[in-house]
C-alpha atoms as a PDB file:
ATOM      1  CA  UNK A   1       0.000   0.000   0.000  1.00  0.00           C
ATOM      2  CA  UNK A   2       0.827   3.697  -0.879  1.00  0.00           C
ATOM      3  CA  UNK A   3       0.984   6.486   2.021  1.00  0.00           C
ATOM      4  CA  UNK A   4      -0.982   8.801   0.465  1.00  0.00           C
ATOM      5  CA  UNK A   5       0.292  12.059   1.270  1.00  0.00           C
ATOM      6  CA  UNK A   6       3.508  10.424  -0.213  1.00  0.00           C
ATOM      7  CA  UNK A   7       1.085   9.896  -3.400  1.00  0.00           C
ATOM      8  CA  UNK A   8       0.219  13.443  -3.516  1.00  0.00           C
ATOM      9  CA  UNK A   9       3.434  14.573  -3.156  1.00  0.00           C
ATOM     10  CA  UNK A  10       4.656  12.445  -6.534  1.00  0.00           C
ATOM     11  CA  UNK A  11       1.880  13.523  -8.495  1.00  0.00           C
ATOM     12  CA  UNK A  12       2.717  17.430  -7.416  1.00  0.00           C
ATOM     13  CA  UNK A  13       6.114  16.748  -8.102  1.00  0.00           C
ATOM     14  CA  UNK A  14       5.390  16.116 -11.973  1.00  0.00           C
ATOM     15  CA  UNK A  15       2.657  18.382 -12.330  1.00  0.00           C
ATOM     16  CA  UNK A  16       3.537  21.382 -14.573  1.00  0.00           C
ATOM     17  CA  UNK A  17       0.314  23.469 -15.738  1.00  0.00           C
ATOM     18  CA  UNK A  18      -2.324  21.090 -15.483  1.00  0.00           C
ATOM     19  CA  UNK A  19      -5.670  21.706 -13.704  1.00  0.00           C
ATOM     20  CA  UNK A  20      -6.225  19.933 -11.238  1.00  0.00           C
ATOM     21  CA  UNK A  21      -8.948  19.060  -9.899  1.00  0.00           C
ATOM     22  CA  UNK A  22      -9.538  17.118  -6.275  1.00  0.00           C
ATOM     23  CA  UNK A  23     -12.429  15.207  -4.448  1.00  0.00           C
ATOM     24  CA  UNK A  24     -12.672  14.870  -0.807  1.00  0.00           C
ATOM     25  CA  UNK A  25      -9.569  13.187   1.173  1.00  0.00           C
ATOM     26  CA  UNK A  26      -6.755  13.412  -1.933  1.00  0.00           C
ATOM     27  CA  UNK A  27      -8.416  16.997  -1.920  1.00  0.00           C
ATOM     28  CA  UNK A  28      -7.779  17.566   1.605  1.00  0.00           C
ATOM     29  CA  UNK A  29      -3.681  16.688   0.932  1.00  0.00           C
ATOM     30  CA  UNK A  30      -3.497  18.459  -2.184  1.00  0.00           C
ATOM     31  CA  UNK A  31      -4.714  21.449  -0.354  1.00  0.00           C
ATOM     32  CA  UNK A  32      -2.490  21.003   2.163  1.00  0.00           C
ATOM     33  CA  UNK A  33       1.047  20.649  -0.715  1.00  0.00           C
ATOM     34  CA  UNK A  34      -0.039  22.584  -3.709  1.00  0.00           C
ATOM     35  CA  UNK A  35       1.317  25.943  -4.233  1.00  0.00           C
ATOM     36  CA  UNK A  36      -0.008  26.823  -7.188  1.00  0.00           C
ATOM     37  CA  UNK A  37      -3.185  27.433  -6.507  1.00  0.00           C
ATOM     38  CA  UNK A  38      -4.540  29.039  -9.991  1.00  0.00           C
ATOM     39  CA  UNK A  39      -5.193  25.603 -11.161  1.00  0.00           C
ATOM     40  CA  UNK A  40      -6.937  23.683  -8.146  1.00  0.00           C
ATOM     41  CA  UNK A  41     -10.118  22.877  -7.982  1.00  0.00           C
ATOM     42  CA  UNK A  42     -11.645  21.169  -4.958  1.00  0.00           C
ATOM     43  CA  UNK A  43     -15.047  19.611  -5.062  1.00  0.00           C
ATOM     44  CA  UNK A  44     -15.624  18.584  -1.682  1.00  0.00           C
ATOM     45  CA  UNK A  45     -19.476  19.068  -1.841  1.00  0.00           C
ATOM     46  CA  UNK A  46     -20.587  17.176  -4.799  1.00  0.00           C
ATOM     47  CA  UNK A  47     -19.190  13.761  -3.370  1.00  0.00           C
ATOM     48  CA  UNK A  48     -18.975  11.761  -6.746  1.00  0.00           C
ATOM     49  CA  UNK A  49     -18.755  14.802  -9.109  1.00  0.00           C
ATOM     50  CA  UNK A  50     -15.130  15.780  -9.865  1.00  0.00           C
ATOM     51  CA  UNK A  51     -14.844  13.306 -12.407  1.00  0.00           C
ATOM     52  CA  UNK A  52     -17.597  15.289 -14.624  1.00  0.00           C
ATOM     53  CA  UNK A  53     -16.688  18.476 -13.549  1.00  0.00           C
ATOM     54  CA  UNK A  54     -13.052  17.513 -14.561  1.00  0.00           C
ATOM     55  CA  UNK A  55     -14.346  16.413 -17.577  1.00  0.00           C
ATOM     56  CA  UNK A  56     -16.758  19.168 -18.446  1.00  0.00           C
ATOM     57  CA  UNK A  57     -13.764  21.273 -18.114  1.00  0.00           C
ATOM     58  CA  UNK A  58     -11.214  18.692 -20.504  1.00  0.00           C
ATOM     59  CA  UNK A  59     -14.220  19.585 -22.816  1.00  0.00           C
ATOM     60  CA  UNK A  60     -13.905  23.144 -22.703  1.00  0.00           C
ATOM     61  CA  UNK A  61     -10.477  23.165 -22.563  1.00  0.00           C
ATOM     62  CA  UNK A  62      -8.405  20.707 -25.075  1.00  0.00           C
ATOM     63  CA  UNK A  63      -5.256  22.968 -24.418  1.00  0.00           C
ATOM     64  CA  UNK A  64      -5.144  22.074 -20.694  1.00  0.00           C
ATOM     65  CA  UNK A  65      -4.240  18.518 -19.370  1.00  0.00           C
ATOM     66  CA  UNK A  66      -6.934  17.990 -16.887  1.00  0.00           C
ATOM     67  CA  UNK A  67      -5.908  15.932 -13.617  1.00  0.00           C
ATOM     68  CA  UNK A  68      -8.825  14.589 -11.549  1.00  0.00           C
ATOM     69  CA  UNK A  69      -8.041  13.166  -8.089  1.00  0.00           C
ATOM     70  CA  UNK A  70     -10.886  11.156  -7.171  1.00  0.00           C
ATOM     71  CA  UNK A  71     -11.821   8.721  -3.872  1.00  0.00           C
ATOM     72  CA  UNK A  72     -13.099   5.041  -3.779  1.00  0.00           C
ATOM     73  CA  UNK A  73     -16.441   5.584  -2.286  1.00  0.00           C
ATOM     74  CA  UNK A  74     -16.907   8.853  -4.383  1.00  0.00           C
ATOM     75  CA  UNK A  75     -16.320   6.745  -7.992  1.00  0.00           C
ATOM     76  CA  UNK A  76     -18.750   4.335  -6.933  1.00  0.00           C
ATOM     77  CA  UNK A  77     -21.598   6.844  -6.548  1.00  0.00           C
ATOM     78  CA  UNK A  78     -21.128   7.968 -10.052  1.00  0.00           C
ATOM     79  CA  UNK A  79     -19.670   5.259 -10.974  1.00  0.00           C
ATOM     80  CA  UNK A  80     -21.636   5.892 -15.096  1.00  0.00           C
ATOM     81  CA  UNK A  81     -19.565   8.863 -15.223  1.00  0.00           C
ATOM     82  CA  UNK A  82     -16.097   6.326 -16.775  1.00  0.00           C
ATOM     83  CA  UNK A  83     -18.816   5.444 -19.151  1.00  0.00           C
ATOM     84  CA  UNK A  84     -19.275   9.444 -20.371  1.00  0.00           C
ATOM     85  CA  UNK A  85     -15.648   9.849 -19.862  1.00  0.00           C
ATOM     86  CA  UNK A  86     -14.821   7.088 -22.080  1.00  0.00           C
ATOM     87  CA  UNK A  87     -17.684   8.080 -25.309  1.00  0.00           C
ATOM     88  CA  UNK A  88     -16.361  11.912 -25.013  1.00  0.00           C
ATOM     89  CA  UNK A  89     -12.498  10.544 -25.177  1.00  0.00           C
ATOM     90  CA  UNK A  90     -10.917  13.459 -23.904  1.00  0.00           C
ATOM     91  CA  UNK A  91      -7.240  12.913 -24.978  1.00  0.00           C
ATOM     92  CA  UNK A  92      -6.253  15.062 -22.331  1.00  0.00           C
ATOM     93  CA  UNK A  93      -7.826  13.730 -19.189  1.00  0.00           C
ATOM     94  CA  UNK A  94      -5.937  12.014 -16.493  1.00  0.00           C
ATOM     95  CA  UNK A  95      -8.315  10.106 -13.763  1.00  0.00           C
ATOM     96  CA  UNK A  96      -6.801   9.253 -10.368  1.00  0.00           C
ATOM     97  CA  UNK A  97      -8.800   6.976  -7.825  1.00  0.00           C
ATOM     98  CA  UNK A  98      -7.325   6.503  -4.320  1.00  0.00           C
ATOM     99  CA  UNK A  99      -8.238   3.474  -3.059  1.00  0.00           C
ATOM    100  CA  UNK A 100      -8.948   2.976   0.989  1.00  0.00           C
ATOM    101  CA  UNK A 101     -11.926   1.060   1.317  1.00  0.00           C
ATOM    102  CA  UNK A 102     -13.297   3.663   3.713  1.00  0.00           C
ATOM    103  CA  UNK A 103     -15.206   6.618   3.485  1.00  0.00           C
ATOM    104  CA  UNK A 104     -13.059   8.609   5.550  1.00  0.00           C
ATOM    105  CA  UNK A 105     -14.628  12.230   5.378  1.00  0.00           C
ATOM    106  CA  UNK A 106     -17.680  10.658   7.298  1.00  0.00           C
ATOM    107  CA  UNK A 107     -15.817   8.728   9.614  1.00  0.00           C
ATOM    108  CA  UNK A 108     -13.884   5.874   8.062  1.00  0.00           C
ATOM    109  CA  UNK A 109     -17.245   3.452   7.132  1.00  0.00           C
ATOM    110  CA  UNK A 110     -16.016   0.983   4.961  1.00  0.00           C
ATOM    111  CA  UNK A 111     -17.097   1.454   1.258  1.00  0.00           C
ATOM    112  CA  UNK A 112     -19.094  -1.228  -0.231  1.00  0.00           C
ATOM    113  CA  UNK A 113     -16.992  -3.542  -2.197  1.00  0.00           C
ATOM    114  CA  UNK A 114     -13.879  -1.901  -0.476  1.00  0.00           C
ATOM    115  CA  UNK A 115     -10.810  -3.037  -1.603  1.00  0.00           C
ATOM    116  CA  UNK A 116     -12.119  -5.946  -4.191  1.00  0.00           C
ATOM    117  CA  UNK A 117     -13.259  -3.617  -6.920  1.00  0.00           C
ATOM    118  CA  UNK A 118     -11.086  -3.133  -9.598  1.00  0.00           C
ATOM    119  CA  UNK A 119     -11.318   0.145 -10.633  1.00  0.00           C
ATOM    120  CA  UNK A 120      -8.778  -0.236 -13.326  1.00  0.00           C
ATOM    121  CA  UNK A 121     -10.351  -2.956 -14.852  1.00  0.00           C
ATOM    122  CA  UNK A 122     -13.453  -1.030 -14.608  1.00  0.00           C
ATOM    123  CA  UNK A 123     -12.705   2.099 -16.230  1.00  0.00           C
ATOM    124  CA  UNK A 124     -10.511  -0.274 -19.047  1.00  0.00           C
ATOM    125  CA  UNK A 125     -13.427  -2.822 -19.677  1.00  0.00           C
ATOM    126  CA  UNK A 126     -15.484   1.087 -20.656  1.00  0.00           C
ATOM    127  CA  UNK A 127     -13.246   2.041 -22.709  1.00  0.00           C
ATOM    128  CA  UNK A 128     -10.627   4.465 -21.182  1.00  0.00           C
ATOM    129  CA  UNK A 129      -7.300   4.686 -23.411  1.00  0.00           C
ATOM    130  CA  UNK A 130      -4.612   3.665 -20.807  1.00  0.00           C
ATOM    131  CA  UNK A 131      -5.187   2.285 -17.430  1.00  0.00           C
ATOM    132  CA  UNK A 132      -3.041   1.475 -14.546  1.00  0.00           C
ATOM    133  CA  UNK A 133      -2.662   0.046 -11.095  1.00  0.00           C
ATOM    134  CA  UNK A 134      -0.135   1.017  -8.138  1.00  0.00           C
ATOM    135  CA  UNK A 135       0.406  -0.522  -5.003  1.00  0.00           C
ATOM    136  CA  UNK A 136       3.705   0.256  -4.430  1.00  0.00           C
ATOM    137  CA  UNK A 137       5.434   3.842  -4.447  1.00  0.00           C
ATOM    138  CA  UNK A 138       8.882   3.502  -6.001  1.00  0.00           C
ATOM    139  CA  UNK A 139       7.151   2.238  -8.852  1.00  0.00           C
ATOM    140  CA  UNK A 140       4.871   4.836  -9.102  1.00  0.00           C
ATOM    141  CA  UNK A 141       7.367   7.495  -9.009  1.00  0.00           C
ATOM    142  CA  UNK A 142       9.269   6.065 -11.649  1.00  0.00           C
ATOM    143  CA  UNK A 143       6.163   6.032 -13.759  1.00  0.00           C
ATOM    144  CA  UNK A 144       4.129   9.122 -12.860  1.00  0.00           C
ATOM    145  CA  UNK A 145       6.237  11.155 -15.501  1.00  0.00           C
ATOM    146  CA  UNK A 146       5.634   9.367 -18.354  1.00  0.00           C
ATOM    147  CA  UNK A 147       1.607   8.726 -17.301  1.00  0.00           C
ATOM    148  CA  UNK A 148       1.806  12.180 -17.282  1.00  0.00           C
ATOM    149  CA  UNK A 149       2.540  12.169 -20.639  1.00  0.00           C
ATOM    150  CA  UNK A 150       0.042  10.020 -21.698  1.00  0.00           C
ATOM    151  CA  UNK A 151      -3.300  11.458 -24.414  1.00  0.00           C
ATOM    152  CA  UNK A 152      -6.331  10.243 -22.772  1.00  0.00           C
ATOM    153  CA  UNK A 153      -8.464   9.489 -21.180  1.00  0.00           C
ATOM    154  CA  UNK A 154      -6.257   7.458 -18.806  1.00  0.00           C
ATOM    155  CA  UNK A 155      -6.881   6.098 -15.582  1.00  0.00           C
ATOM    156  CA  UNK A 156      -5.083   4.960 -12.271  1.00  0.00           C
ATOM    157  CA  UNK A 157      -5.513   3.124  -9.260  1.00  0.00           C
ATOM    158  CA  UNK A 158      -3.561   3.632  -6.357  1.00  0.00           C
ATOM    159  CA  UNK A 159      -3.898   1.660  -3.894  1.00  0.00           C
ATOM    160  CA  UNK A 160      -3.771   3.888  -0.705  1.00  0.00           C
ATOM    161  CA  UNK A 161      -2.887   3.298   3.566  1.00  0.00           C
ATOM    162  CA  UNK A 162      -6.148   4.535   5.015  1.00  0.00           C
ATOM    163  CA  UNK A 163      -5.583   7.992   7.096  1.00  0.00           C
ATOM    164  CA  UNK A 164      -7.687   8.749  10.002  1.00  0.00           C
ATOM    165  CA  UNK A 165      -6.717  12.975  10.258  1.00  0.00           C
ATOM    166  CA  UNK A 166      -5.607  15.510   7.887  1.00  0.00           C
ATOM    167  CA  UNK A 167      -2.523  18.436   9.217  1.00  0.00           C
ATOM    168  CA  UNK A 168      -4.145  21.686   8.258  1.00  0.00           C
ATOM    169  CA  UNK A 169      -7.511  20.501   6.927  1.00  0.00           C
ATOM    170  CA  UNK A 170      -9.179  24.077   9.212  1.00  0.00           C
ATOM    171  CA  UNK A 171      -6.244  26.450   7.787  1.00  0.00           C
ATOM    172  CA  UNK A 172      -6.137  25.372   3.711  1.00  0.00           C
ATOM    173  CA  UNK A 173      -7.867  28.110   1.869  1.00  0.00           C
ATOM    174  CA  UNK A 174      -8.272  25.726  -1.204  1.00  0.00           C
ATOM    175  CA  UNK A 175     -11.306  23.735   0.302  1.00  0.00           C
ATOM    176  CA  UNK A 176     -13.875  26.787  -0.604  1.00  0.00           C
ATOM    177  CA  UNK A 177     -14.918  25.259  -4.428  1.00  0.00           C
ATOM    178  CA  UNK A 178     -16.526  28.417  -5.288  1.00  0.00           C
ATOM    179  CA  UNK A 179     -13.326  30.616  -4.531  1.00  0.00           C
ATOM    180  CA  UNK A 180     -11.073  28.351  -6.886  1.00  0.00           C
ATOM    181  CA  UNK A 181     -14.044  28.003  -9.791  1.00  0.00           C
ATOM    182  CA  UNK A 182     -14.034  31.607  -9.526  1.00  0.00           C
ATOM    183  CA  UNK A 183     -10.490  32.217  -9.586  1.00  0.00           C
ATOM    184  CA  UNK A 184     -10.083  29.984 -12.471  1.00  0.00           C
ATOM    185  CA  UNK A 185     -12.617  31.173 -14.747  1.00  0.00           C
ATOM    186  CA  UNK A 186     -11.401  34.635 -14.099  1.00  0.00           C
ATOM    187  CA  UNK A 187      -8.051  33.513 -14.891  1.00  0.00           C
ATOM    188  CA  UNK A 188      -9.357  32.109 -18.507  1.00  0.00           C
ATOM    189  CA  UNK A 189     -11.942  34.967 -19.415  1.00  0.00           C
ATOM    190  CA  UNK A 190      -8.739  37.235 -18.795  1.00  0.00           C
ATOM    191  CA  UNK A 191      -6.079  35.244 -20.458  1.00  0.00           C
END
């Protein structure tokens, strides 16, 4: 299993311009690490959304690799959206799940299914481009870069310790998802 702050951390490492965009707990940790804020979207309300929202935005914006950061339990409430995903073929989508088998923003219930879905499989058998699995870091790291790289749609699993509390979930100002939709549209009606 991945830490997966330590997850974060590689995927911030590689990230260049890319909007990203962040669900609940990876959300929480990307708030916490990114500092380059322009580009981050949080959707911490809309628990099985950022995959469409990242997508609606892919749509809008072909220039712009699009990096979702999705959760277990979140996927599987909207779980159709791989479906959409995978008709609209955004090359330039890039669809992280982290996988803990818990839902931990309401208190660390386990997710149905847990750790025996195969999200991977999943978003392959509906037709994403590229799909991948991680369980271990080192190999992850080497990889990210070139994943990165990658036209879409492409997916990952990452296979994830589960995390009971967040450092500096109160202080992040990323977690308001009206602030940074704001802040990026005005950054793309002005630019």
């Amino acid at each position: 299993m991945i830490n997966e702050r330590d997850a974060i951390l590689a995927i911030y490492e590689q990230r260049k311009d890319q909007i990203v965009v962040t669900h609940m707990t990876p959300g929480r940790y990307w708030a916490e690490i990114s500092q380059e804020t322009l580009f981050d979207i949080p959707i911490l309300g809309g628990m099985g959304k950022a995959s469409s929202f990242g997508l609606g935005i892919a749509l809008a914006r072909e220039e712009k690799k699009i990096i979702v950061l999705d959760s277990d339990g979140a996927l599987l409430m909207n779980l159709g959206t791989l479906a959409t995903i995978s008709e609209q073929s955004p090359t330039n989508f890039i669809h992280f799940v982290f996988q803990d088998g818990r839902y931990i923003t309401t208190g660390g219930q386990p997710v149905p299914g847990g750790m025996n879905v195969d999200f991977s499989g999943v978003a392959g058998a509906m037709g994403y481009k590229e799909t991948f699995h991680f369980d271990d870091l080192e190999v992850f790291r080497q990889d990210i870069k070139n994943i990165l790289k990658l036209d879409g749609p492409v997916f990952i699993t990452l296979v994830v310790e589960h995390m009971n509390e967040i450092p500096g979930l109160e202080a992040s100002p990323m977690l308001n998802t009206q602030q940074a939709v704001n802040r990026t549209r005005d950054f793309f009606i002005n630019n």
